[in-house]
Protein backbone atom coordinates (compact mmCIF):
# COMPACT_ATOMS: atom_id res chain seq x y z
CA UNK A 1 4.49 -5.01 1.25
CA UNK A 2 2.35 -3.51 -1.70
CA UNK A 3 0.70 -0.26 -0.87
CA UNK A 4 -2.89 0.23 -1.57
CA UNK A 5 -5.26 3.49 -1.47
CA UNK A 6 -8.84 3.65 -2.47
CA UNK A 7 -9.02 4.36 -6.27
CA UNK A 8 -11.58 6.63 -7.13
CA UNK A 9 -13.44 6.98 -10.26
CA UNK A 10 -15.07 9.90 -11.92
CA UNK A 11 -18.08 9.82 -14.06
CA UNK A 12 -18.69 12.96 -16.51
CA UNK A 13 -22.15 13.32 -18.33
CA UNK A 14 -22.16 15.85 -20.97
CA UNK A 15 -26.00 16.80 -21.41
CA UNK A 16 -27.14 19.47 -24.66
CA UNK A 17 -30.12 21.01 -24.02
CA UNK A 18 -33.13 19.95 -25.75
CA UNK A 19 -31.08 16.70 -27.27
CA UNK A 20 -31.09 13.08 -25.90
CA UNK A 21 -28.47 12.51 -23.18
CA UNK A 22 -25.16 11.18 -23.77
CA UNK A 23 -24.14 8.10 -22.23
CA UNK A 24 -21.80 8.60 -19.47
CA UNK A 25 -18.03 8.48 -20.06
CA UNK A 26 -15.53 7.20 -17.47
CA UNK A 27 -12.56 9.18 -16.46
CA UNK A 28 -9.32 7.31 -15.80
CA UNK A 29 -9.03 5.59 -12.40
CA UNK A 30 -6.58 7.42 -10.02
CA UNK A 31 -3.00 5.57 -9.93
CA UNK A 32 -2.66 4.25 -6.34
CA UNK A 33 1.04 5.77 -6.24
CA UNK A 34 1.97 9.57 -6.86
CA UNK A 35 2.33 10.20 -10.14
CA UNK A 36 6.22 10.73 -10.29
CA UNK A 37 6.64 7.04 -8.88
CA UNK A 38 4.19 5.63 -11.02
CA UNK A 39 6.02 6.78 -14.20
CA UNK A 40 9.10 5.40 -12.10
CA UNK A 41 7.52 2.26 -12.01
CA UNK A 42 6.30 2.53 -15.66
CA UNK A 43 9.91 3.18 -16.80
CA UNK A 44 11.35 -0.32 -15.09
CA UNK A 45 8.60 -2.36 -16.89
CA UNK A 46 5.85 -1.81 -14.92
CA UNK A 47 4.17 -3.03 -11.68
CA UNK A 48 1.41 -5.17 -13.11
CA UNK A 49 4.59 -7.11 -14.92
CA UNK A 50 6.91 -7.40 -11.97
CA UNK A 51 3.96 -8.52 -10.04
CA UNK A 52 3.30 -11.80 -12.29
CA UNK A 53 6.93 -13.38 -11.50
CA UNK A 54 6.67 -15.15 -8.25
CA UNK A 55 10.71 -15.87 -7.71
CA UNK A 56 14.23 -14.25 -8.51
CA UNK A 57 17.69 -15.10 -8.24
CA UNK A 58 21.03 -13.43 -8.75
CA UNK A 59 24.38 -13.91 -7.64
CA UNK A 60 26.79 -11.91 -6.32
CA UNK A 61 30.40 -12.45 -6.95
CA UNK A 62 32.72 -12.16 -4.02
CA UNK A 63 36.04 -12.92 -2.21
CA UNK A 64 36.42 -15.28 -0.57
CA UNK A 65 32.60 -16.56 -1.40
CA UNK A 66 29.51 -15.44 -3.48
CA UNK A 67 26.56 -15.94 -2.70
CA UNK A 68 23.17 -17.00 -4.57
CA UNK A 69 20.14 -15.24 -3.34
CA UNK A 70 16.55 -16.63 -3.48
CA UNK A 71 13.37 -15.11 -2.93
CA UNK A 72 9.69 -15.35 -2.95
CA UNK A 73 8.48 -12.48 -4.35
CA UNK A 74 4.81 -12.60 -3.00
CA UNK A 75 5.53 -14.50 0.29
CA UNK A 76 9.01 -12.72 0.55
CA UNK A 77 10.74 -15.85 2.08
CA UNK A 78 13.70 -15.79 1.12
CA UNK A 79 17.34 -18.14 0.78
CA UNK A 80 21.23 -17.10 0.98
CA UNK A 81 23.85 -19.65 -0.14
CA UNK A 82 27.50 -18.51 0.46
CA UNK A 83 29.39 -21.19 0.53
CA UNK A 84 28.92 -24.14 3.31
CA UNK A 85 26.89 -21.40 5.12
CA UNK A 86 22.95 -20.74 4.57
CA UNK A 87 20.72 -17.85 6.03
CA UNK A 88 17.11 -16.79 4.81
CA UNK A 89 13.54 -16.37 6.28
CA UNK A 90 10.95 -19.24 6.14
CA UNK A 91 8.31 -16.41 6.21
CA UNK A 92 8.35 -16.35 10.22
CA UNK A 93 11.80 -15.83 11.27
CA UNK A 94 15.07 -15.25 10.08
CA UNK A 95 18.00 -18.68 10.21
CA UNK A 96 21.17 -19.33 9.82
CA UNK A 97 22.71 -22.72 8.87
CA UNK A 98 26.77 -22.47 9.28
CA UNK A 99 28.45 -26.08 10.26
CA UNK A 100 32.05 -24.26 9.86
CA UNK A 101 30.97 -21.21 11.81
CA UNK A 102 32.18 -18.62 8.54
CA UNK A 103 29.48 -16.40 8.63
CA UNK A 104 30.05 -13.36 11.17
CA UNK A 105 27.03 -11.47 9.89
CA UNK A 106 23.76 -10.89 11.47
CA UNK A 107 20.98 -13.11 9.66
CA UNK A 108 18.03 -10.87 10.95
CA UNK A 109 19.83 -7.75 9.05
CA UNK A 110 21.16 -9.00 6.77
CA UNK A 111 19.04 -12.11 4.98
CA UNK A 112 16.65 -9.28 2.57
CA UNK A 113 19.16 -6.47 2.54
CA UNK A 114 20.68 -6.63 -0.59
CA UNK A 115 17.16 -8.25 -2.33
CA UNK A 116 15.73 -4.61 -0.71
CA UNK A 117 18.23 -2.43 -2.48
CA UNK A 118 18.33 -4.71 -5.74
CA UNK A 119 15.03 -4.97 -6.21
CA UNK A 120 14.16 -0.87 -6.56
CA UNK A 121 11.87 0.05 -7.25
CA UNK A 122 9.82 -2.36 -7.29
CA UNK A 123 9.82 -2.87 -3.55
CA UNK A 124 9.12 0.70 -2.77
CA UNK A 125 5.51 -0.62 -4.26
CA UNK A 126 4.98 -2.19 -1.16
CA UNK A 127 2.36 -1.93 1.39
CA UNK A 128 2.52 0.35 4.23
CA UNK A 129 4.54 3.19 2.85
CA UNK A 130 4.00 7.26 2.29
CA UNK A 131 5.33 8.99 -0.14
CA UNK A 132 6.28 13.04 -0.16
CA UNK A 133 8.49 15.06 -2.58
CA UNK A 134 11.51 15.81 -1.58
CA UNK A 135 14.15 18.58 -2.06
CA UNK A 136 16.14 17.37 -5.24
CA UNK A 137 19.67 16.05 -5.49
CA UNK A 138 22.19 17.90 -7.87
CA UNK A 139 25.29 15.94 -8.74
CA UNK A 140 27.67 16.93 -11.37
CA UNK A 141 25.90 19.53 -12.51
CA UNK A 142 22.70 17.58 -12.54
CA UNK A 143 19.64 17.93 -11.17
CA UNK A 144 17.44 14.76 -10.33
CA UNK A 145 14.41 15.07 -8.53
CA UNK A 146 13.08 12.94 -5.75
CA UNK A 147 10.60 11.39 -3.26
CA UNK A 148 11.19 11.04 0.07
CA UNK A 149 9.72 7.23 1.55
CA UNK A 150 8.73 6.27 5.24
CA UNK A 151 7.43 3.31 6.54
CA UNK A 152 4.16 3.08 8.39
CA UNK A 153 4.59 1.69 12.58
CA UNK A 154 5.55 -1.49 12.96
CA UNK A 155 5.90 -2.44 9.08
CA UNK A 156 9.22 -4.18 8.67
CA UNK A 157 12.34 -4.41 11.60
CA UNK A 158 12.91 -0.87 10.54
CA UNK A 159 10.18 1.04 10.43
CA UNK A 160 11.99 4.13 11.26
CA UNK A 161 14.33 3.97 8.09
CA UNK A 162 13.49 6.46 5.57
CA UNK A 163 14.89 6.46 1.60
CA UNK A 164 15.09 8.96 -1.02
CA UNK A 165 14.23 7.98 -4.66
CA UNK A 166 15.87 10.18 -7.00
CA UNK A 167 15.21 9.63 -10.88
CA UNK A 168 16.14 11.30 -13.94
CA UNK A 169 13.53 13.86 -15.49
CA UNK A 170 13.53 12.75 -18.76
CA UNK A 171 13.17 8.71 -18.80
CA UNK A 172 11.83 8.70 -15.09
CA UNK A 173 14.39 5.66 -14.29
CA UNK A 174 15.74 5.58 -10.96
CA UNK A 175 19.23 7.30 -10.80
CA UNK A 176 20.36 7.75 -6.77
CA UNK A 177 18.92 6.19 -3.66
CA UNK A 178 19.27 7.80 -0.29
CA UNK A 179 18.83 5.69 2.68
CA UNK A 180 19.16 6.08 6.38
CA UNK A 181 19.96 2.76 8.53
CA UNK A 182 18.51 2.23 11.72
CA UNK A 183 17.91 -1.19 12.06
CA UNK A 184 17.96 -2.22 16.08
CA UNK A 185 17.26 1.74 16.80
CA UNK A 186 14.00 3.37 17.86
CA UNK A 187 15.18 6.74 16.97
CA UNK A 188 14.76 8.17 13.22
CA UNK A 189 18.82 8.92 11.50
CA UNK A 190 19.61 12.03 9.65
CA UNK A 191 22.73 10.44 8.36
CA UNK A 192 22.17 9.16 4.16
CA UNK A 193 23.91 7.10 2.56
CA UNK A 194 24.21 6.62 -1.24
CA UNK A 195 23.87 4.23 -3.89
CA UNK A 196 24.00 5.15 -7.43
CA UNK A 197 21.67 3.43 -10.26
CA UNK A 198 22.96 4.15 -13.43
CA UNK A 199 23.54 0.33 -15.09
CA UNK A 200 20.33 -0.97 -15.75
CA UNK A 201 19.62 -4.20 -17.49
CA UNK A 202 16.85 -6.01 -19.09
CA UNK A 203 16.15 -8.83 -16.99
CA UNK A 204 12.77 -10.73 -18.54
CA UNK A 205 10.28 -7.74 -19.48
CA UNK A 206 11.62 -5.70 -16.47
CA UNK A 207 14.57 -3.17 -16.02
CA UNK A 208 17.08 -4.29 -12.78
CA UNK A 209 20.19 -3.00 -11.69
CA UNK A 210 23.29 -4.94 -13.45
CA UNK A 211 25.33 -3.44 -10.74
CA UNK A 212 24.81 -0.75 -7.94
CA UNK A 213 27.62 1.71 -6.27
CA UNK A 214 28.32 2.98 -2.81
CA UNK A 215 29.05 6.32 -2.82
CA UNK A 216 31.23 8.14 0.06
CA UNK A 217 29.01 11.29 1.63
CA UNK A 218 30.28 15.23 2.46
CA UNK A 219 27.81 17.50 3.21
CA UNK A 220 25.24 15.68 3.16
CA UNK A 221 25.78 14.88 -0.39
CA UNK A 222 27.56 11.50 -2.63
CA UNK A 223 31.12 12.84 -3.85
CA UNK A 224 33.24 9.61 -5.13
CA UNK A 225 32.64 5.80 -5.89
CA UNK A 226 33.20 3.82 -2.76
CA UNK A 227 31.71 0.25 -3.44
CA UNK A 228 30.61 -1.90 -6.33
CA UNK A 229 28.26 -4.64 -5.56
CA UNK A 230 27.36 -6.76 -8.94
CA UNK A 231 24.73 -9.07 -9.91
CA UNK A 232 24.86 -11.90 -12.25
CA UNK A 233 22.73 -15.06 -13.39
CA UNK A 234 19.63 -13.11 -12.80
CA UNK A 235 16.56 -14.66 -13.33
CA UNK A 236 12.59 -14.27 -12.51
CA UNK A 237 10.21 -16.94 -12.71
CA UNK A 238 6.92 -17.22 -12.69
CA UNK A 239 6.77 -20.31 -11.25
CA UNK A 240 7.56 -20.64 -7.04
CA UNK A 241 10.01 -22.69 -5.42
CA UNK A 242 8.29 -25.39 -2.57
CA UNK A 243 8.21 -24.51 0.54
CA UNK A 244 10.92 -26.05 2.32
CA UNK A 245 13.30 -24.72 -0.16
CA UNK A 246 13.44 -21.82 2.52
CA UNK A 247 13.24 -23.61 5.76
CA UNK A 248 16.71 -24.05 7.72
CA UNK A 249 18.32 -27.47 6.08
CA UNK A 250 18.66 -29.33 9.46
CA UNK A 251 14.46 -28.53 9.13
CA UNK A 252 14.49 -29.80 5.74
CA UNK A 253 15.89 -32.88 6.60
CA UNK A 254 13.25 -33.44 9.00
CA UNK A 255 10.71 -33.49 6.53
């Protein structure tokens, strides 16, 4: 999902009179984001760079499994291992493989979820989405200010879930995420939840999240660490993985 506008280009011509005419001089080109997220985006390694790797991987280290997470990065299929179990999308619908039956998760939800929140915010690039300033977040005596996110109708299984991108004023790098849930629902949430972004990483020529952290909510606003979710053996490629790399195995096989 990459969000496009119409860029629009300026052309000055500064004339003098009775002198010959000087030759037209370009303005910039209008960024296609707001300029707060674009210098977001600038501070992470930029779009144009995140956009020439076509696959990443990480894994996430876990009791009693962890898992290895796949994904497409144009096509957006994507492939879970955790153990004898396998979930993903072939880029039509969602699977799960699970001969032991150890997986009591919801494929659907769950097979991009933590790709979506590792992947900021680079995936807040994405096609069909509106961007608005937002009241800013003050933690500790800090003040970080933010844009609020929405989806477009019918973009995504939750078009109705809304996030809030809040980013330090100085480097521009991503610092909080808000995020309502309301996957299944056809009703907007007023209830955010909080993830904090404050271990970055080079991975390649980009900046990603080494680890991200839950953080319990009163008032309406993040008080104390409440989960750590970490990623290791990251890696971006620019080359893809074939297609039936992310096709149910038993599908595989046939093939």
């Amino acid at each position: 999902m990459k969000h496009f506008l119409l860029l629009t280009l300026y052309l000055f011509m500064a004339c003098k009179p009775n002198t010959k005419t000087e030759a037209p001089v370009p303005a910039q080109a209008e960024t296609k984001y707001p300029e707060a997220f674009q210098k977001i985006l600038d501070a992470h390694g930029g779009l144009d760079t995140w956009d020439t790797y076509k696959t990443l991987a990480f894994t996430i280290p876990g009791e009693p499994v962890s898992e290895t997470h796949s994904i497409d990065l144009h096509s957006r299929k994507d492939h879970i291992q955790r153990g004898t179990a396998s979930l993903g999308f072939d880029g039509e619908q969602a699977w799960l493989h699970d001969p032991e039956n150890s997986y009591k998760g919801n494929p659907e939800f769950y097979h991009n979820l933590m790709f979506y929140f590792y992947a900021m915010p680079f995936v807040l690039a994405d096609p069909g989405i509106n961007y608005e300033e937002t009241e800013a977040l003050r933690v500790n005596d800090t003040t970080y200010p933010g844009l609020k996110i929405s989806f477009e109708p019918q973009i995504g299984v939750s078009s109705n879930d809304e996030y809030y991108l809040y980013y330090d004023p100085e480097t521009s790098q991503m610092r909080w995420l808000g995020y309502t849930a309301t996957f299944g629902a056809e009703e907007k949430s007023d209830q955010i939840n909080y993830i904090a972004y404050d271990n970055w990483t080079p991975v390649a020529e980009v900046l990603l999240p080494r680890s991200i952290t839950w953080y319990a909510v009163e008032n309406g606003q993040p008080t104390t660490p409440r989960r750590t979710v970490n990623f290791e053996n990251v890696s971006l490629n620019t080359a893809s993985k074939a297609d039936n790399f992310y096709q149910k195995p038993a599908l595989q096989a046939e093939n």
